[in-house]
Protein backbone atom coordinates (compact mmCIF):
# COMPACT_ATOMS: atom_id res chain seq x y z
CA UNK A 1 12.13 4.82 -15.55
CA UNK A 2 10.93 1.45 -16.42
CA UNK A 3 10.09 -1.11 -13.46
CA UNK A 4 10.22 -4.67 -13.53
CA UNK A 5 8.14 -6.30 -10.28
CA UNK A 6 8.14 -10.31 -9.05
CA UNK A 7 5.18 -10.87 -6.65
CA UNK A 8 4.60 -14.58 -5.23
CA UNK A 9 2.85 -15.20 -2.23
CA UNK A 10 2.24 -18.96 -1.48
CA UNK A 11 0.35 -20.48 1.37
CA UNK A 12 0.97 -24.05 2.48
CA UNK A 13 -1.22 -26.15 4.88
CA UNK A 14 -0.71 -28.69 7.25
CA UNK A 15 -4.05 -30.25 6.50
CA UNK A 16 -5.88 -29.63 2.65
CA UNK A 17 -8.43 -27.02 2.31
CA UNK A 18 -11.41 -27.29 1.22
CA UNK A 19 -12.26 -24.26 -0.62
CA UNK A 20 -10.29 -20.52 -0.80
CA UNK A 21 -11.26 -17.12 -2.04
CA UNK A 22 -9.50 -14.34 -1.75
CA UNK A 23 -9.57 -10.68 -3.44
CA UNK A 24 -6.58 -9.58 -5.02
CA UNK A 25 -5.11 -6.37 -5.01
CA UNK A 26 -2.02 -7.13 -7.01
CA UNK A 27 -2.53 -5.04 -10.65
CA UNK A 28 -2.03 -1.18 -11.11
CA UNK A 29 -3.53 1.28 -13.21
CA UNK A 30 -2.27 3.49 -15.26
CA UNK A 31 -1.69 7.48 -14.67
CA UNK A 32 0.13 10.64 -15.63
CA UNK A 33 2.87 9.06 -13.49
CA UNK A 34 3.05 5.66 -14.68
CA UNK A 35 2.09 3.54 -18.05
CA UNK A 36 1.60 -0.40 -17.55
CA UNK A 37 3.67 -1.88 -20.34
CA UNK A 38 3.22 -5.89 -19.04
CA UNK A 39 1.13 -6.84 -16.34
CA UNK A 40 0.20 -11.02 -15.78
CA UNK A 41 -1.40 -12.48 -12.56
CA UNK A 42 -0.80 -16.73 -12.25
CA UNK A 43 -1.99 -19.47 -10.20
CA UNK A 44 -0.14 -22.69 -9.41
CA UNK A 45 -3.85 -24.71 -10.16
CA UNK A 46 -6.45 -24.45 -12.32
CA UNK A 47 -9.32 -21.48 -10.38
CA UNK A 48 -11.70 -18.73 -11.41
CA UNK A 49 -10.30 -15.92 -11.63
CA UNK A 50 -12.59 -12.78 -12.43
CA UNK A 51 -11.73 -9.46 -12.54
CA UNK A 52 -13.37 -6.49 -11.81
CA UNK A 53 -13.44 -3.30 -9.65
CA UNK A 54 -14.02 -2.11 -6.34
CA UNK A 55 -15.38 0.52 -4.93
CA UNK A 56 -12.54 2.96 -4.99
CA UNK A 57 -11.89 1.68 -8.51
CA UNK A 58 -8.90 -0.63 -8.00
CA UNK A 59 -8.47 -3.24 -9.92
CA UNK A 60 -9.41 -6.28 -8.41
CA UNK A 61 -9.10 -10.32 -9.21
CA UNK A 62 -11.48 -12.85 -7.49
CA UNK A 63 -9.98 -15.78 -6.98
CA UNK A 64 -12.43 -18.82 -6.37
CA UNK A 65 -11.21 -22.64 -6.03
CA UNK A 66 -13.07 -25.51 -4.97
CA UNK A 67 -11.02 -28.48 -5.07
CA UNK A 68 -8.97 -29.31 -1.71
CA UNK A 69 -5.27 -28.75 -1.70
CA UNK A 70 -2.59 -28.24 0.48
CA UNK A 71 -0.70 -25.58 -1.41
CA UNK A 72 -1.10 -22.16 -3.37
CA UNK A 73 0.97 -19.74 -4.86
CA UNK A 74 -0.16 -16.37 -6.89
CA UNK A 75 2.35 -14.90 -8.84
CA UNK A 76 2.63 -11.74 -10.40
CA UNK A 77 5.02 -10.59 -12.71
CA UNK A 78 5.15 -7.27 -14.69
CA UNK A 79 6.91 -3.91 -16.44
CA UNK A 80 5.92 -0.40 -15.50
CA UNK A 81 7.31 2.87 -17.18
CA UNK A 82 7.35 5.66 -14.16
CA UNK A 83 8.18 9.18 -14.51
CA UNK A 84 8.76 11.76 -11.92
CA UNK A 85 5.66 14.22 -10.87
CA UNK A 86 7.13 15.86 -8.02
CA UNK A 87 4.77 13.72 -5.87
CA UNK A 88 1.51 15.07 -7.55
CA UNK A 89 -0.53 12.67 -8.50
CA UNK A 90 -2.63 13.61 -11.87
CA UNK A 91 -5.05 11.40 -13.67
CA UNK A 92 -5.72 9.16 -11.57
CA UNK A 93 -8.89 7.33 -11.39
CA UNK A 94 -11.32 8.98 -9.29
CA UNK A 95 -14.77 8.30 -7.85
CA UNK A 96 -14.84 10.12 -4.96
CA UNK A 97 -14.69 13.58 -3.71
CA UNK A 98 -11.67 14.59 -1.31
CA UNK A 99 -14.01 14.97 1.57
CA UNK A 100 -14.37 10.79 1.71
CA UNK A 101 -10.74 10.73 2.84
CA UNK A 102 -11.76 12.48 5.81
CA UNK A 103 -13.20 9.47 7.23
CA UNK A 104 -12.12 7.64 10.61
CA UNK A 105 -11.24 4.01 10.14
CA UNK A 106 -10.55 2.01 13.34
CA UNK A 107 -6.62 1.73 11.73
CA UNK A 108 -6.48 5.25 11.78
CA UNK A 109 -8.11 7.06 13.95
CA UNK A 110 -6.40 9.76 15.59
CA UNK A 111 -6.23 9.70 19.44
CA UNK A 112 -5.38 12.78 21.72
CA UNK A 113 -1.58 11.92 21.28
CA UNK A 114 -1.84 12.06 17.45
CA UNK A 115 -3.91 15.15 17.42
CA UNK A 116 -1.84 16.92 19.62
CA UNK A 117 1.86 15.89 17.81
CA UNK A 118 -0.09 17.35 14.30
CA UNK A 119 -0.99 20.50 16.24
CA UNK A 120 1.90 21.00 17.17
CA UNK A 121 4.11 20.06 14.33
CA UNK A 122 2.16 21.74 11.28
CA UNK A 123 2.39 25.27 12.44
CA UNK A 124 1.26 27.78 10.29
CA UNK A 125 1.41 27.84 6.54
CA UNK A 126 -0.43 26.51 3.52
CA UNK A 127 -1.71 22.86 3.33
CA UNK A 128 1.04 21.73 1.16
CA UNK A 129 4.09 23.47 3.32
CA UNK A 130 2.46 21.94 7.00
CA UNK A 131 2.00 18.01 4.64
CA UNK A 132 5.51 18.42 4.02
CA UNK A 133 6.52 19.61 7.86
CA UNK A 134 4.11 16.61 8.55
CA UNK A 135 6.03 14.21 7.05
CA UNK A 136 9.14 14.97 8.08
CA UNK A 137 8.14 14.83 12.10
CA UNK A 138 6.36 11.23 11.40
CA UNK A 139 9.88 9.75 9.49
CA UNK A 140 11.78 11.39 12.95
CA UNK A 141 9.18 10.36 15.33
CA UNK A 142 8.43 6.76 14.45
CA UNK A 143 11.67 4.00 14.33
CA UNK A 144 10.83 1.69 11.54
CA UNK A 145 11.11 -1.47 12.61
CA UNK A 146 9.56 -4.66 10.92
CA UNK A 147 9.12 -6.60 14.24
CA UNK A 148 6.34 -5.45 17.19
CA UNK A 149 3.49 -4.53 15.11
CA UNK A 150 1.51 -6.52 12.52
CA UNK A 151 -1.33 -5.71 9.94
CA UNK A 152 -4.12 -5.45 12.87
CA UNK A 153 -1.99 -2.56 14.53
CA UNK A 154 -3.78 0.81 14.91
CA UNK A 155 -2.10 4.34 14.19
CA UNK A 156 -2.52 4.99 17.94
CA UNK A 157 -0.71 1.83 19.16
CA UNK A 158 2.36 2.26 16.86
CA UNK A 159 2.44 6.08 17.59
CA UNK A 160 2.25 5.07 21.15
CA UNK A 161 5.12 2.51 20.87
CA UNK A 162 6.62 5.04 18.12
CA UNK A 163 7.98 1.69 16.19
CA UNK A 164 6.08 0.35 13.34
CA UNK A 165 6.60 -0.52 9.68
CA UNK A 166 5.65 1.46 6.47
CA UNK A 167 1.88 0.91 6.80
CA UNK A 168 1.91 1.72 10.41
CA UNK A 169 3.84 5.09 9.42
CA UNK A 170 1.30 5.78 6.66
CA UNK A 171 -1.34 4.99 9.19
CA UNK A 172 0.03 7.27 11.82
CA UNK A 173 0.29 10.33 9.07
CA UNK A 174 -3.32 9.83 7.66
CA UNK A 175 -4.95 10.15 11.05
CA UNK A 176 -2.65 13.35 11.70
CA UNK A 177 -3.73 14.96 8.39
CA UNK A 178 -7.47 14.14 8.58
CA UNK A 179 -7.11 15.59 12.27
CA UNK A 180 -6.01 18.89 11.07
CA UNK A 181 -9.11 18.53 8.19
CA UNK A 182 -6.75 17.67 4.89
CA UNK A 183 -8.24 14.15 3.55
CA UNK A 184 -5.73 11.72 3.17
CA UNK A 185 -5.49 8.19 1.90
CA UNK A 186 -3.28 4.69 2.02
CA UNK A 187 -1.77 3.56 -0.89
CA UNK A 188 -0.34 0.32 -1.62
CA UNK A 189 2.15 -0.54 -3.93
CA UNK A 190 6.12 -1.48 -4.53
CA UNK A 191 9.56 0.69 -4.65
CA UNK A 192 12.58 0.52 -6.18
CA UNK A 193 15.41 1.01 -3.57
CA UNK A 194 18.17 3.13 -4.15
CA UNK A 195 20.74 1.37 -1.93
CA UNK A 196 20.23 -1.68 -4.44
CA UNK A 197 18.54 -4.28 -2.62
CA UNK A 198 15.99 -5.94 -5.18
CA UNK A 199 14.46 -8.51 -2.73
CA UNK A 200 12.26 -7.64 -0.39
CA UNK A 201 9.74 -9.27 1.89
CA UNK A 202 6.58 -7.43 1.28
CA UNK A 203 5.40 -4.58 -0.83
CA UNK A 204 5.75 -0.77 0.06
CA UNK A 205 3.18 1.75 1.43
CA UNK A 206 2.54 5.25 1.92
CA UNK A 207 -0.08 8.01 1.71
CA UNK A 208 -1.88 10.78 -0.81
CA UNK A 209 -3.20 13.96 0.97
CA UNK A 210 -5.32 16.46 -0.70
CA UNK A 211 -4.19 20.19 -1.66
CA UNK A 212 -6.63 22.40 -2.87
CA UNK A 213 -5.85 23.56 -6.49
CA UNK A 214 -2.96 21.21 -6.93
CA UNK A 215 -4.75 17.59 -6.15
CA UNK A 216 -3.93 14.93 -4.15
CA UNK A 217 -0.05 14.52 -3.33
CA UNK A 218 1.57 11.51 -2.69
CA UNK A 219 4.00 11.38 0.62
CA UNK A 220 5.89 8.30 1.89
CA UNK A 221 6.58 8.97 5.89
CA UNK A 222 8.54 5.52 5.90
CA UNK A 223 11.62 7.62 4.30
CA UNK A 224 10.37 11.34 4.81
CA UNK A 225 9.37 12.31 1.40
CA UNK A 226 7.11 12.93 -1.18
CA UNK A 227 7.17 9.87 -3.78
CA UNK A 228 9.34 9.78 -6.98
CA UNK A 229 9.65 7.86 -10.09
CA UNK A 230 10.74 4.82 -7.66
CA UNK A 231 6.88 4.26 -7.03
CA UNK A 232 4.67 2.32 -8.72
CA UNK A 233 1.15 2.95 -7.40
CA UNK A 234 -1.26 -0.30 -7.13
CA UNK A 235 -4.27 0.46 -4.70
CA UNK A 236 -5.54 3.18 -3.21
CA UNK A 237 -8.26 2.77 0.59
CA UNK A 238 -8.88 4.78 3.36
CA UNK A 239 -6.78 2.43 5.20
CA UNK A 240 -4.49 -1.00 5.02
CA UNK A 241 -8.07 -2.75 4.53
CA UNK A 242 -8.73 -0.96 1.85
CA UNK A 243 -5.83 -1.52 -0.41
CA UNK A 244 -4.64 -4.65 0.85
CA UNK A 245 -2.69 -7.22 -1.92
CA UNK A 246 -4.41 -10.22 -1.07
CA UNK A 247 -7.55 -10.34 1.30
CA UNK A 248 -9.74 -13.79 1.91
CA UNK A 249 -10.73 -16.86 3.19
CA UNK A 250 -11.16 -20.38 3.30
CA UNK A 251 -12.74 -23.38 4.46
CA UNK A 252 -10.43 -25.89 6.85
CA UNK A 253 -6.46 -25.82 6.54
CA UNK A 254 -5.52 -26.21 10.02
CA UNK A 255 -1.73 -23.74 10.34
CA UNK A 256 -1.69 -21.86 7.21
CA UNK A 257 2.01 -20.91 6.50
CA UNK A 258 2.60 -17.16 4.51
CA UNK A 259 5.46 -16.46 2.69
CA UNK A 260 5.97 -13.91 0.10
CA UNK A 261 8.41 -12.43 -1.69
CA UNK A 262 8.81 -9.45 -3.95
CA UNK A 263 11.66 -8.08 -6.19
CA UNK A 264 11.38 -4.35 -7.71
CA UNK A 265 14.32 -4.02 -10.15
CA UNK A 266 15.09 -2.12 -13.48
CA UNK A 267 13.86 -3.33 -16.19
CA UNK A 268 16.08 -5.18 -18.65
CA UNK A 269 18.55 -6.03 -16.23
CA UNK A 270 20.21 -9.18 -16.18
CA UNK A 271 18.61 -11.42 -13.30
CA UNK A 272 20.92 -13.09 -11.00
């Protein structure tokens, strides 16, 4: 399957900033399941823009202006050939062992209530059968809903509430799996929906746990499955933090306004 992907997020301020820098996120990597065929990051003014890697060995732009504005939009645009791996995720970039993803981040660590509801919900069989029993109690358990949480929400709260978005979801099922001693990861990166919608307001997220002999797997609790050729993968952390698009700061620009948008569509088709 071959992916076309639109990402703009542009900031506006009521007053000009002085200076912005911000780490992006925004450019995949290729894999067994996916080739980059077209990949371009732009900027609305004239910045430094140097790339590099991080520590889990995304790809990562630094974006460094110094002149005062009152605007600023990043734009990414871009083609990716997918193909279907049953959710296993081979080739990948790697500098880590498995046993990392075992770590507790304050986004996802697992309280008694989280503990307990993986106890309970795995049962007995292999790692691979209870990921996949896993999964499917997190998509029934949790209501996805776009509106109570935000990206400072912890697994705990939104299992509490049992609302939350796609990284809340992928949140609540990391801190399940590393509770039962599988490692497990966040991944950020886009989908193409099936029901046809091409815009969409943010990107997508979901999780990789690791199976011995087979490797990591990659399951999306926001829709109670393991990922298909739909997914383009972008950035792997142990949490949101971790693989965030865009992460940063600046100096002055009082009420910064966010607004992004994101379309995941075919390639080659006709844009409307």
């Amino acid at each position: 399957m071959k992916i076309r992907i639109h990402h703009r997020t542009a900031y506006t301020y009521e007053t000009p900033v002085g200076s912005v820098i911000q780490i992006l996120r925004l450019t995949p990597r290729n894999y067994e399941g996916q080739t980059v065929r077209y990949w371009r990051i732009d900027l609305d003014h004239d910045a430094l823009l140097q790339k590099s890697e991080d520590a889990f060995g995304n790809i990562v732009h630094t974006l460094s202006l110094t002149d005062p504005l009152d605007n600023l939009a990043v734009t990414v645009d871009g083609e990716i050939e997918t193909h279907d791996t049953n959710g296993v995720v081979q080739g990948a970039y790697e500098r880590f062992p498995p046993s990392l993803f075992l770590r507790e981040t304050d986004l996802t660590k697992a309280d008694g209530a989280i503990t307990d509801f993986a106890a309970k919900t795995v049962g007995s069989g292999n790692t691979l059968e209870r990921l996949h029993k896993l999964v499917d109690a997190v998509y029934n358990e949790i209501k996805f809903d776009v509106g109570p949480t935000d990206a400072s929400t912890t697994a705990a709260e939104a299992f509490e509430h049992r609302h939350g978005v796609c990284q809340d979801l992928s949140h609540i099922f990391i801190a399940a799996a590393r509770s039962l001693g599988i490692p497990a990861r966040y991944i950020g990166g886009h989908m193409l929906r099936e029901d046809g919608e091409l815009q969409q307001e943010a990107g997508h997220a979901w999780s990789e746990a690791y199976v011995e002999d087979l490797g990591w797997v990659a399951f999306d609790p926001a829709h109670g499955i393991s990922t298909t050729e739909a997914y383009v993968r972008v950035a792997v952390g142990l949490d949101y933090l971790g693989a965030a698009p865009v992460r940063g700061s600046r100096l002055g620009g009082a009420h910064e306004k966010l607004e992004v948008s994101v379309t995941v569509d075919h390639a080659g088709r006709q844009q409307q």
